[in-house]
C-alpha atoms as a PDB file:
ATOM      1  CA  UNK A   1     119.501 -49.796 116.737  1.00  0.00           C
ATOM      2  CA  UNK A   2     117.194 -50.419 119.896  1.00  0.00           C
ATOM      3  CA  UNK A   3     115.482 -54.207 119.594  1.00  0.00           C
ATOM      4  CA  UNK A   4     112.734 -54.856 122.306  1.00  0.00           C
ATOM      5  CA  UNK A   5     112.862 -58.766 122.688  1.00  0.00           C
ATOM      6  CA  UNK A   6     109.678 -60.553 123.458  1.00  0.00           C
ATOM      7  CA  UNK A   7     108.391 -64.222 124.291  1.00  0.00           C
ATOM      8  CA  UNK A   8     105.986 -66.556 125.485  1.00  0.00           C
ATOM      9  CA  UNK A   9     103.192 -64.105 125.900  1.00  0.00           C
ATOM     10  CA  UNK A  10     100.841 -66.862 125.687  1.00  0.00           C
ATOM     11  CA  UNK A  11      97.856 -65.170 124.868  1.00  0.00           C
ATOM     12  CA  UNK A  12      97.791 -62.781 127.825  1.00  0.00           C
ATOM     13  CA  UNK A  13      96.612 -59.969 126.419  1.00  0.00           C
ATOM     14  CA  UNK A  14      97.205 -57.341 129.022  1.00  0.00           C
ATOM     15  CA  UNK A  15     100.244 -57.863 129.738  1.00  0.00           C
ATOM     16  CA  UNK A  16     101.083 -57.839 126.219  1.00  0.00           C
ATOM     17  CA  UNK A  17      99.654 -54.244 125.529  1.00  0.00           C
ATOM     18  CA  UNK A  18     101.632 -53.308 128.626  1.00  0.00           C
ATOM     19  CA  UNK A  19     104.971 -54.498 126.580  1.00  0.00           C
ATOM     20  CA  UNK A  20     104.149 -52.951 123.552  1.00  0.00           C
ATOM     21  CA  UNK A  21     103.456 -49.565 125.620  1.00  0.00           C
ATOM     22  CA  UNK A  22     106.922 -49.902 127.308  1.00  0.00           C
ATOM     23  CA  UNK A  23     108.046 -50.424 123.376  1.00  0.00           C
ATOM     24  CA  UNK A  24     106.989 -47.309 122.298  1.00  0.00           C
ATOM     25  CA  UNK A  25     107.918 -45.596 125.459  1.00  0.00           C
ATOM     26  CA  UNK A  26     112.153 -46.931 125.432  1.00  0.00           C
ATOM     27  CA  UNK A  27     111.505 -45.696 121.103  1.00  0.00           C
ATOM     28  CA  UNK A  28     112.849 -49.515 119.693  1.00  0.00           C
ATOM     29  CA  UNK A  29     113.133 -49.369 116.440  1.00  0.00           C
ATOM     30  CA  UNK A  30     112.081 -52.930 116.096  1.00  0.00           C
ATOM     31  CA  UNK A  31     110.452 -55.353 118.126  1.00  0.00           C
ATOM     32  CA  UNK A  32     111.813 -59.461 118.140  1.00  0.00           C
ATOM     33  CA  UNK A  33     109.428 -61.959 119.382  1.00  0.00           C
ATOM     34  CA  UNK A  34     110.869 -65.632 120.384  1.00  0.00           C
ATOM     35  CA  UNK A  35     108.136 -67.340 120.072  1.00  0.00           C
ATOM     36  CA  UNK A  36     104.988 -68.908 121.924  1.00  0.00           C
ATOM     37  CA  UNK A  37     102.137 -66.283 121.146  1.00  0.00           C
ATOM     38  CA  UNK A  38      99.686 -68.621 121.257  1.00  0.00           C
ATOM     39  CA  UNK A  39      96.627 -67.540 119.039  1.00  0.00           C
ATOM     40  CA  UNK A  40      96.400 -65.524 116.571  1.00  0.00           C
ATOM     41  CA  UNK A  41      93.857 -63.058 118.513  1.00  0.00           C
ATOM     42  CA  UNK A  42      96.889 -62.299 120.478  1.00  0.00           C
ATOM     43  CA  UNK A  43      98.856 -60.311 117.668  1.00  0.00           C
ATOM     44  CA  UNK A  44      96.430 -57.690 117.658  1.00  0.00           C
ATOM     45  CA  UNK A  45      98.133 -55.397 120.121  1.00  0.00           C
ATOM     46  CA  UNK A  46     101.360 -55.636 118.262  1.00  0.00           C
ATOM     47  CA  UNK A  47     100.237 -53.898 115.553  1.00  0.00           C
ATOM     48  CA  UNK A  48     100.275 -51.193 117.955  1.00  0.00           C
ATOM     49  CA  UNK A  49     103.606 -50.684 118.327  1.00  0.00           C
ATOM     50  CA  UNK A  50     105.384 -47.496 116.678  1.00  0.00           C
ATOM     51  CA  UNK A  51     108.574 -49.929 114.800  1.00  0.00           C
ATOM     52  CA  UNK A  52     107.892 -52.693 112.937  1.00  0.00           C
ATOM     53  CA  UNK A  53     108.070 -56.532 114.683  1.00  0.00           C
ATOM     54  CA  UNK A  54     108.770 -59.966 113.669  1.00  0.00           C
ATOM     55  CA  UNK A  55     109.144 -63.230 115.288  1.00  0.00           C
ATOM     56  CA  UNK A  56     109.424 -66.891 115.234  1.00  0.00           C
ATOM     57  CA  UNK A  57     107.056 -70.365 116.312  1.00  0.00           C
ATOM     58  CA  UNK A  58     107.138 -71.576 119.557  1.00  0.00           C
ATOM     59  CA  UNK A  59     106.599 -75.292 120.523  1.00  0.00           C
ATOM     60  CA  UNK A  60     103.013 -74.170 122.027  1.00  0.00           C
ATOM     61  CA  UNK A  61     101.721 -72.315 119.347  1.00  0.00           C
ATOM     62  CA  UNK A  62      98.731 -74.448 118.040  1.00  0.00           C
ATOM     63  CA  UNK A  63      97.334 -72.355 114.980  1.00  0.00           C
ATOM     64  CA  UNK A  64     100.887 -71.865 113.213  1.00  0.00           C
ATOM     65  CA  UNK A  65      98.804 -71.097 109.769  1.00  0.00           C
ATOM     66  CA  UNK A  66      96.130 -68.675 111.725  1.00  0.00           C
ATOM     67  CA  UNK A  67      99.359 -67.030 113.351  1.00  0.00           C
ATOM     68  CA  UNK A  68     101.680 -66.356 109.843  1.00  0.00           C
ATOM     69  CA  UNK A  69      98.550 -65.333 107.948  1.00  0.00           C
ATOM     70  CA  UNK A  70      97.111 -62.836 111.118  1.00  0.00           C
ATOM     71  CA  UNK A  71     100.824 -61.310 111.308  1.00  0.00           C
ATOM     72  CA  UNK A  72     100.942 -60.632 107.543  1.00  0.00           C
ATOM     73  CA  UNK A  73     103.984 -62.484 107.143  1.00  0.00           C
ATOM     74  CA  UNK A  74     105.920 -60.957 110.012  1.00  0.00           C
ATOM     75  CA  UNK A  75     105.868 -64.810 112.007  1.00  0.00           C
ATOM     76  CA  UNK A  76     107.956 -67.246 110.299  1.00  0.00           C
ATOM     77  CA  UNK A  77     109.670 -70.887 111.683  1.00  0.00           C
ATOM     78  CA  UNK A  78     112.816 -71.109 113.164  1.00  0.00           C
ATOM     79  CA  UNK A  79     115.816 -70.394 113.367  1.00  0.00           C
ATOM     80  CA  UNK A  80     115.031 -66.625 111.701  1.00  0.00           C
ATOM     81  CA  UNK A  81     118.070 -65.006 110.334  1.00  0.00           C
ATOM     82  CA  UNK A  82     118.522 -61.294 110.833  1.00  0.00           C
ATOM     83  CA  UNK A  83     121.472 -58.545 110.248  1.00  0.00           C
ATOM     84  CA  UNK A  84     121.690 -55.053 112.058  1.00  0.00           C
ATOM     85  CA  UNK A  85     124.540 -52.870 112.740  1.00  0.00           C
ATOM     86  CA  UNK A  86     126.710 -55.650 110.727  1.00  0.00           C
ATOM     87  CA  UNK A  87     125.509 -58.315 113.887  1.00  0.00           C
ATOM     88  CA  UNK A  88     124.024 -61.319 112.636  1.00  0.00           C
ATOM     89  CA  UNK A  89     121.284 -61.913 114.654  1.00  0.00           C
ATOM     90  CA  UNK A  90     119.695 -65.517 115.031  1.00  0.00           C
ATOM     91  CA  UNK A  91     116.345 -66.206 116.012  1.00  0.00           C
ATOM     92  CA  UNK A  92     114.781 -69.599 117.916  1.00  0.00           C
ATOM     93  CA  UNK A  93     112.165 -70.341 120.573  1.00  0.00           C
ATOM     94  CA  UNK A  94     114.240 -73.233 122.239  1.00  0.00           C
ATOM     95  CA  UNK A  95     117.810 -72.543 122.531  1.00  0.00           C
ATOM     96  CA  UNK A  96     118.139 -76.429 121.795  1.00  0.00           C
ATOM     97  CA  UNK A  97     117.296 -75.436 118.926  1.00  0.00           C
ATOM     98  CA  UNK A  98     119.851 -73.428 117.592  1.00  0.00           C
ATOM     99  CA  UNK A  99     122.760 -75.054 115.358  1.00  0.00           C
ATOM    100  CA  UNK A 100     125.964 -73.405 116.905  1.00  0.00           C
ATOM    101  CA  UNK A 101     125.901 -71.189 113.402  1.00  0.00           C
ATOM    102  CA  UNK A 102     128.173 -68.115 112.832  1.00  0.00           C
ATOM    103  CA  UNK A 103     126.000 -65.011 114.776  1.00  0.00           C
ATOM    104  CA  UNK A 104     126.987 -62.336 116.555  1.00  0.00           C
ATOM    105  CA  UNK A 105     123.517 -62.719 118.949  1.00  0.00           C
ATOM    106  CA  UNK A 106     121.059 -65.149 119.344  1.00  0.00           C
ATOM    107  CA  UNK A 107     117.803 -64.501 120.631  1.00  0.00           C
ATOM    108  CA  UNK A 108     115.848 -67.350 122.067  1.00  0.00           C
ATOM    109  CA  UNK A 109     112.365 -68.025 124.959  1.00  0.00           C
ATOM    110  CA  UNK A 110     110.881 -71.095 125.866  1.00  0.00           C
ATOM    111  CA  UNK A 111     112.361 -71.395 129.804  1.00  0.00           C
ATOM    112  CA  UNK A 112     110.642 -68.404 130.328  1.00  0.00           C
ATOM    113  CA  UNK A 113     113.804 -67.101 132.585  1.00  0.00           C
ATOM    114  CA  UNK A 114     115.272 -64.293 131.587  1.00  0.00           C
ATOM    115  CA  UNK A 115     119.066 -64.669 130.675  1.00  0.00           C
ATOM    116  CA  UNK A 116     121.966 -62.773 129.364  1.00  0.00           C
ATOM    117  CA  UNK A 117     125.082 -64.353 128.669  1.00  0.00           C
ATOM    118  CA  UNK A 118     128.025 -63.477 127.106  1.00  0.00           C
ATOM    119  CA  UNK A 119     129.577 -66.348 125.299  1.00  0.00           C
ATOM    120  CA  UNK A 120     132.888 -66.628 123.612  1.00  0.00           C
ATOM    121  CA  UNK A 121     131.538 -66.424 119.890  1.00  0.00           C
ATOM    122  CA  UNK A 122     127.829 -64.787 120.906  1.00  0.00           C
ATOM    123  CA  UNK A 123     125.770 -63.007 123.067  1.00  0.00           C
ATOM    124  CA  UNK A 124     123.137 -64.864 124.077  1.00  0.00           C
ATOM    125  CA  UNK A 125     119.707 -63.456 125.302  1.00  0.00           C
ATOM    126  CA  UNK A 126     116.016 -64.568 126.693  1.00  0.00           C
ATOM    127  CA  UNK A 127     113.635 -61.626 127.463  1.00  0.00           C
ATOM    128  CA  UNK A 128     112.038 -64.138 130.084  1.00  0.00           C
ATOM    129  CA  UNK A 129     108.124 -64.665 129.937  1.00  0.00           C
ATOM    130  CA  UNK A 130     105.870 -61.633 129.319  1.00  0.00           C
ATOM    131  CA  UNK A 131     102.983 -63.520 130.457  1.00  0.00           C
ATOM    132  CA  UNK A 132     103.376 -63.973 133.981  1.00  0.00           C
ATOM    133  CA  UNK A 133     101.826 -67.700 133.669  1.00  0.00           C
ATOM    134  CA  UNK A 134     104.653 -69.706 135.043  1.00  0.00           C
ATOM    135  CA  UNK A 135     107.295 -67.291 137.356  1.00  0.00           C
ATOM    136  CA  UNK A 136     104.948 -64.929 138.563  1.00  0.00           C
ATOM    137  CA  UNK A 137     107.302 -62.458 136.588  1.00  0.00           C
ATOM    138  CA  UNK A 138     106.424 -60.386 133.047  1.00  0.00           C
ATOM    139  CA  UNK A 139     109.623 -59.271 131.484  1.00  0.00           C
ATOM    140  CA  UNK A 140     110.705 -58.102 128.500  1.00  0.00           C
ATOM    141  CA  UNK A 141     113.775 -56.969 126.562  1.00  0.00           C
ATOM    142  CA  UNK A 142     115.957 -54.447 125.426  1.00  0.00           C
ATOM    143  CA  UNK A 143     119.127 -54.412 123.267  1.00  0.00           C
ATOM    144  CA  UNK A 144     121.266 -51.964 121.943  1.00  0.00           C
ATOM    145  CA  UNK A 145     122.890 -53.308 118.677  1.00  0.00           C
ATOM    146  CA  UNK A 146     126.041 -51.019 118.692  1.00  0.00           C
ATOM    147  CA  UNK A 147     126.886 -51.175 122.059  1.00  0.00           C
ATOM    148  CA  UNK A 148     125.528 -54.594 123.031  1.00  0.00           C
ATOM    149  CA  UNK A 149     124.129 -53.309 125.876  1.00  0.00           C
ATOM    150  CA  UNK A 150     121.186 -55.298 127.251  1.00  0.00           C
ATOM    151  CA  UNK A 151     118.275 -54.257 130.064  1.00  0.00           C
ATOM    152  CA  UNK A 152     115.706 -56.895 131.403  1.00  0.00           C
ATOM    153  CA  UNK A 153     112.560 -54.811 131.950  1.00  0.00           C
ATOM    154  CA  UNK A 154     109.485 -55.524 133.991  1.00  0.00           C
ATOM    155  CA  UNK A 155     106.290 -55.271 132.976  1.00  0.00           C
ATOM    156  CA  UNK A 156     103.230 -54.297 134.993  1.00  0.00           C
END
């Protein structure tokens, strides 16, 4: 399975239609966001993507009810809980947050650096910001459940 990983778009709405384009293009088969959307006029563009999406809270996003009920359900709080390929994926927005539980991958934002690193027990992975806002740098991305392959991607 092909996961496009996603965070801390923060309501930047062009470069998130420029992710989900890049989605669509690399075929994922789902899309994870980590968090800090923002709004809830942000979601729109997701709904453009060709696979389904889900996600978690971040610590920014202010209208937490306007954000569940405009996803239909797809946003829910952290950590999120997820199984593909027989990997037990967990998802946060701050990797403080996450409880050293059994998983296989964890998928986490907030620094808005992009990182990739293979732990003893889990592989450990943050798309980096697909806003732009704070580094100057939109990136997204993608894993590859069976092979545990992962590719940072820019986004224009």
């Amino acid at each position: 399975m092909r996961i496009g990983i996603i965070s801390d778009t923060h309501d930047n709405l062009d470069k998130i239609e420029a992710a989900v384009e890049l989605f669509n293009k690399e075929k994922t088969d789902l899309v994870i966001h980590c968090g800090d959307y923002i709004a809830p006029f942000s979601l729109k563009p997701l709904f453009g993507l060709n696979c389904d999406w889900t996600g978690v809270l971040g610590n920014c996003d202010g209208e937490k009810d306007g954000l569940r009920k405009k996803s239909d359900g797809k946003i829910k709080d952290a950590p999120l809980t997820l199984k593909f390929d027989n990997k037990k994926i967990i998802v946060v927005h701050n990797i403080q947050d996450y409880n050293r539980q059994n998983s296989d991958i964890v998928l986490f934002g907030h620094t808005h650096n992009p990182e990739i690193i293979r732990g003893e027990h889990a592989l450990f992975i943050n798309p980096g910001e697909a806003s732009g806002w704070i580094t100057g740098d939109s990136t997204v991305a993608i894993l590859d459940t069976i092979s545990l392959k992962v590719e940072i991607k820019d986004i224009q």
